[in-house]
C-alpha atoms as a PDB file:
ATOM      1  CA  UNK A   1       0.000   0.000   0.000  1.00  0.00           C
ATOM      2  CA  UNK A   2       2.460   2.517   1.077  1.00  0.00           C
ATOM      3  CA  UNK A   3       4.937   1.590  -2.149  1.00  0.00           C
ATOM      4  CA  UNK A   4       1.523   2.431  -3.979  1.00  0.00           C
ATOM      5  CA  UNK A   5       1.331   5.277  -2.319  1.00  0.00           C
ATOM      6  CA  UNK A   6       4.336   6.911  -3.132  1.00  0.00           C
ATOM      7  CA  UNK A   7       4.770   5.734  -6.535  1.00  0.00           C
ATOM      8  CA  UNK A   8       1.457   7.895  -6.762  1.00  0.00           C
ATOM      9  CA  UNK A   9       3.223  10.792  -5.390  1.00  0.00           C
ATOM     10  CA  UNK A  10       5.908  10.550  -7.597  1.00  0.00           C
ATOM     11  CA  UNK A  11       3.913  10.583 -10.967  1.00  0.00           C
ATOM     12  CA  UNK A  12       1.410  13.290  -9.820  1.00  0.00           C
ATOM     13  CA  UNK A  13       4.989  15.168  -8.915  1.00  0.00           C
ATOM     14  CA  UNK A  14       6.535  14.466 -11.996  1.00  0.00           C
ATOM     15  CA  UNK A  15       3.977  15.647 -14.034  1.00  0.00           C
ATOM     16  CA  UNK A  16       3.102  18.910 -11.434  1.00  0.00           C
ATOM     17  CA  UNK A  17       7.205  19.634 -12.431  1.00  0.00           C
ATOM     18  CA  UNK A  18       7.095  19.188 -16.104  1.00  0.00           C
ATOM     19  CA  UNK A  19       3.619  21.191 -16.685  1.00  0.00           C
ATOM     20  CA  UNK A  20       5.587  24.540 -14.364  1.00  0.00           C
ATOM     21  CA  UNK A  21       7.844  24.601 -16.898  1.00  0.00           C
ATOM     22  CA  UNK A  22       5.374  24.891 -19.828  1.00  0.00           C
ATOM     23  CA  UNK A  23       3.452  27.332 -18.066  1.00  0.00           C
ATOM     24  CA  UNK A  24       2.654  30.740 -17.911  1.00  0.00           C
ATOM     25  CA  UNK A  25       3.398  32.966 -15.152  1.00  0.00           C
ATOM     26  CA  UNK A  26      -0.279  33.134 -13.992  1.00  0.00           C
ATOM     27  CA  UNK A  27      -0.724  29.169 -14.219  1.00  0.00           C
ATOM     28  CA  UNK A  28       2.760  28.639 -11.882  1.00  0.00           C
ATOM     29  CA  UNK A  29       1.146  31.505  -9.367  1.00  0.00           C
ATOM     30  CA  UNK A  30      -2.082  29.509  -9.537  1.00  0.00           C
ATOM     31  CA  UNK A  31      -0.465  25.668  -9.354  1.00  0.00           C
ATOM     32  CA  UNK A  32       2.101  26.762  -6.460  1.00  0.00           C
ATOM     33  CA  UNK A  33      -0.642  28.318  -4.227  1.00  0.00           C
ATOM     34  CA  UNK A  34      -2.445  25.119  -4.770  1.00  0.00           C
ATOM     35  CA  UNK A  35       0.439  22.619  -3.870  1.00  0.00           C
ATOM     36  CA  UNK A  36       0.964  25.059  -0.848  1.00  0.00           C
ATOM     37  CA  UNK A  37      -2.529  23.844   0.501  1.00  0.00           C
ATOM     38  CA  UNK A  38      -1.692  20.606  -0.663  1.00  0.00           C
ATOM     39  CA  UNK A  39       1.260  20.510   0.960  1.00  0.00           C
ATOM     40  CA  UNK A  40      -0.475  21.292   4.831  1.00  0.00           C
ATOM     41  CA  UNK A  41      -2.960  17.813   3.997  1.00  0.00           C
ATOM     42  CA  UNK A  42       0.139  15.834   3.157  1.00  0.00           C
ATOM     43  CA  UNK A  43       1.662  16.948   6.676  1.00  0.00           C
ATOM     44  CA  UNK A  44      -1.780  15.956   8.455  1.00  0.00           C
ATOM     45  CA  UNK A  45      -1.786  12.641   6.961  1.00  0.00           C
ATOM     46  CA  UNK A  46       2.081  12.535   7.876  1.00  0.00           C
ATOM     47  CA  UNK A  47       3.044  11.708   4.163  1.00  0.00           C
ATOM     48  CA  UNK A  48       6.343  13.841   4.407  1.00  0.00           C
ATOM     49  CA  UNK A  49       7.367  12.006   1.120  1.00  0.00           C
ATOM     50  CA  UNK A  50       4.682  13.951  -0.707  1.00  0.00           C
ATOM     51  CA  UNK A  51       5.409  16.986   1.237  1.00  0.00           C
ATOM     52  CA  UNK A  52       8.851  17.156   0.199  1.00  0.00           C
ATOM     53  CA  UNK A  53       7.948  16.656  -3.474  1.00  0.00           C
ATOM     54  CA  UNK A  54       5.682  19.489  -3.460  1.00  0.00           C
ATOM     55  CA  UNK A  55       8.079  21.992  -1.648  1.00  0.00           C
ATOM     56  CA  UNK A  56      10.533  21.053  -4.362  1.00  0.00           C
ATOM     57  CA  UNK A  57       7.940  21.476  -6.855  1.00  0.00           C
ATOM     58  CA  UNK A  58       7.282  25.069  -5.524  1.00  0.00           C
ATOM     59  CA  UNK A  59      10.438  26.099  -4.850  1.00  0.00           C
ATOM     60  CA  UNK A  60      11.273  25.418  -8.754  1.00  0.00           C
ATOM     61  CA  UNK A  61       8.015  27.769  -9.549  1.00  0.00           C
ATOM     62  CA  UNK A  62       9.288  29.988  -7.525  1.00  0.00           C
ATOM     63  CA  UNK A  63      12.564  29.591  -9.248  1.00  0.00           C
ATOM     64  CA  UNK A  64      10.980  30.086 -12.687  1.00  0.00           C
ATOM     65  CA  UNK A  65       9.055  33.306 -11.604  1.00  0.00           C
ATOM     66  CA  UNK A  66      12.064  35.193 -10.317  1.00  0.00           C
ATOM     67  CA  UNK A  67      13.517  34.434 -13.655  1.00  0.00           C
ATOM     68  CA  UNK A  68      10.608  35.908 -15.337  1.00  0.00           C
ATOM     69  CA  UNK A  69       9.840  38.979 -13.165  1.00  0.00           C
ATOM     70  CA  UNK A  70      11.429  42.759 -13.599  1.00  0.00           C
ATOM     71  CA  UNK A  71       9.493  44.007 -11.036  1.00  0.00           C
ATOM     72  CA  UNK A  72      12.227  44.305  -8.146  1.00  0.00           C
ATOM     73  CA  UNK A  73       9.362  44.215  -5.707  1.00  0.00           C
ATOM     74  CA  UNK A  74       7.666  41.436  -7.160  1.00  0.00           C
ATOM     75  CA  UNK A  75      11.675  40.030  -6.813  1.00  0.00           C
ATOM     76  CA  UNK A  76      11.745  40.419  -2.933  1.00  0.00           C
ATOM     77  CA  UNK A  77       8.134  38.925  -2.730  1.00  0.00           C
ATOM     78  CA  UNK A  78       9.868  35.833  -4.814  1.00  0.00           C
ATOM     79  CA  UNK A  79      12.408  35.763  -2.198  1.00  0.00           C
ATOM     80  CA  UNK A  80       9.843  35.916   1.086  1.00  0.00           C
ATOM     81  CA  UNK A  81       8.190  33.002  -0.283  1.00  0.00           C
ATOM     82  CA  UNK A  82      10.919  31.030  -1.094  1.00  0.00           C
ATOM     83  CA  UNK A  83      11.915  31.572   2.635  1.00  0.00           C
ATOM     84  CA  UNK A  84       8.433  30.420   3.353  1.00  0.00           C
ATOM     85  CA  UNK A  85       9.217  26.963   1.485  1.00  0.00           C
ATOM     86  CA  UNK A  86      12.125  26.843   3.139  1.00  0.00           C
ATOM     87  CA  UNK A  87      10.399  27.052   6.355  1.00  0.00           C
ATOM     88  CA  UNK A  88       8.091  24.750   5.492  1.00  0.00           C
ATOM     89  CA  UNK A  89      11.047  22.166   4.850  1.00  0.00           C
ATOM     90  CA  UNK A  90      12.304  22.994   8.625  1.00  0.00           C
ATOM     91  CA  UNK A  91       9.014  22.210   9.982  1.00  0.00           C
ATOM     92  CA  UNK A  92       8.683  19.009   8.332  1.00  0.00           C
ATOM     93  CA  UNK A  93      11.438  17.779   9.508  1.00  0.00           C
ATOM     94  CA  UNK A  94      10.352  18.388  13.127  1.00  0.00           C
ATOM     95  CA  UNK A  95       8.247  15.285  14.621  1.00  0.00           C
ATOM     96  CA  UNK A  96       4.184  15.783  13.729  1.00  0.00           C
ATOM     97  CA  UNK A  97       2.578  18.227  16.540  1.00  0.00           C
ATOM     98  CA  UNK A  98      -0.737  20.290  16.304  1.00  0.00           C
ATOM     99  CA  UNK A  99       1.511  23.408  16.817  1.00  0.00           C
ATOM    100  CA  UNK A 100       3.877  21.860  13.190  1.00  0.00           C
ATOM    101  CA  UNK A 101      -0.011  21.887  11.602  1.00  0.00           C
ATOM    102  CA  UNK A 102      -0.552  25.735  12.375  1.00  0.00           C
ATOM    103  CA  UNK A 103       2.689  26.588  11.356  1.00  0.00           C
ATOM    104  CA  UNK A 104       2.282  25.397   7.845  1.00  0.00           C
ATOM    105  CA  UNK A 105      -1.045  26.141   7.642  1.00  0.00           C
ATOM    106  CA  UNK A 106       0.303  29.939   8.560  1.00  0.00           C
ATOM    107  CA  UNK A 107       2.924  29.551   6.164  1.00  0.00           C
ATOM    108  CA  UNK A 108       0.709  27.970   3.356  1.00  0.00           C
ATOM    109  CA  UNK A 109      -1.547  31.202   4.051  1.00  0.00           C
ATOM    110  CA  UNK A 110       1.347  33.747   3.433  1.00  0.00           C
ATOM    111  CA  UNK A 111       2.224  31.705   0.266  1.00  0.00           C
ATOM    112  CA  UNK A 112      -1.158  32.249  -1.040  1.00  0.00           C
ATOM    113  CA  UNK A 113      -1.612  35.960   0.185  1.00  0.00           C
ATOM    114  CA  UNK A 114       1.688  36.425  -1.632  1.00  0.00           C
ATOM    115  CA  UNK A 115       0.961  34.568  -5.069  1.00  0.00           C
ATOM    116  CA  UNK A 116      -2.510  36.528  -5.252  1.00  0.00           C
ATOM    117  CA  UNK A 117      -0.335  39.536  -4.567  1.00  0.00           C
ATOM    118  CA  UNK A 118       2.111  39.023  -7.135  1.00  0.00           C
ATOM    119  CA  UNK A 119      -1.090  38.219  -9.678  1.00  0.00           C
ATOM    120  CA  UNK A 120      -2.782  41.358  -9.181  1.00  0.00           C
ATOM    121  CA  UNK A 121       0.429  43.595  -8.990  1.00  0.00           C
ATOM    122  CA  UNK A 122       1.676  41.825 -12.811  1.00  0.00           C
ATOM    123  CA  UNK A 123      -2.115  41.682 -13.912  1.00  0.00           C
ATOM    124  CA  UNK A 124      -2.349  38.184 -15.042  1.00  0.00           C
END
């Protein structure tokens, strides 16, 4: 089941990876807020390999964005929310609590806040 499981993961992964990079800027905002809620269900069902798939997805949309974006603003936004990923890899690796829950779900929240920020300020 749990081989199952993550082979799952892995194709649903692969393919989240290889249809960022085909993307537009709006559709990577859109999929990485997404996987960011994603990401907080994984934790609650303590699947950290599917957690870790998805912050690595995200982090490469993230990647791709700053690469796309003039906007220095826009840049530093780019640069909180790859912080936030990189939070949300530090809390993973902490052992499951109800306070590890509220912390991503706080950090999946500022992801999202930030992507709908960086939508409306680029108007896509």
């Amino acid at each position: 089941m749990l081989k199952k499981t993550i082979q799952t993961i892995f194709i649903v992964s692969f393919f989240a990876m290889a249809s960022l990079h085909a993307g537009s800027a709006a559709e990577v905002l859109t999929k990485q807020a997404v996987l960011s809620h994603k990401a907080v269900i994984s934790y609650k069902k303590r699947q950290s390999v599917a957690l870790l798939n998805q912050i690595q997805t995200m982090k490469m949309a993230n990647q791709q964005l700053r690469t796309k974006v003039r906007n220095p603003e826009i840049k530093n936004l780019l640069v909180f929310l790859n912080i936030c990923l990189d939070e949300m890899k530090l809390t993973l690796k902490q052992p499951y609590s109800r306070d590890n829950v509220q912390i991503l779900a706080d950090l999946s929240v500022s992801i999202d806040e930030g992507t709908h920020y960086v939508k409306k300020t680029l108007n896509i």
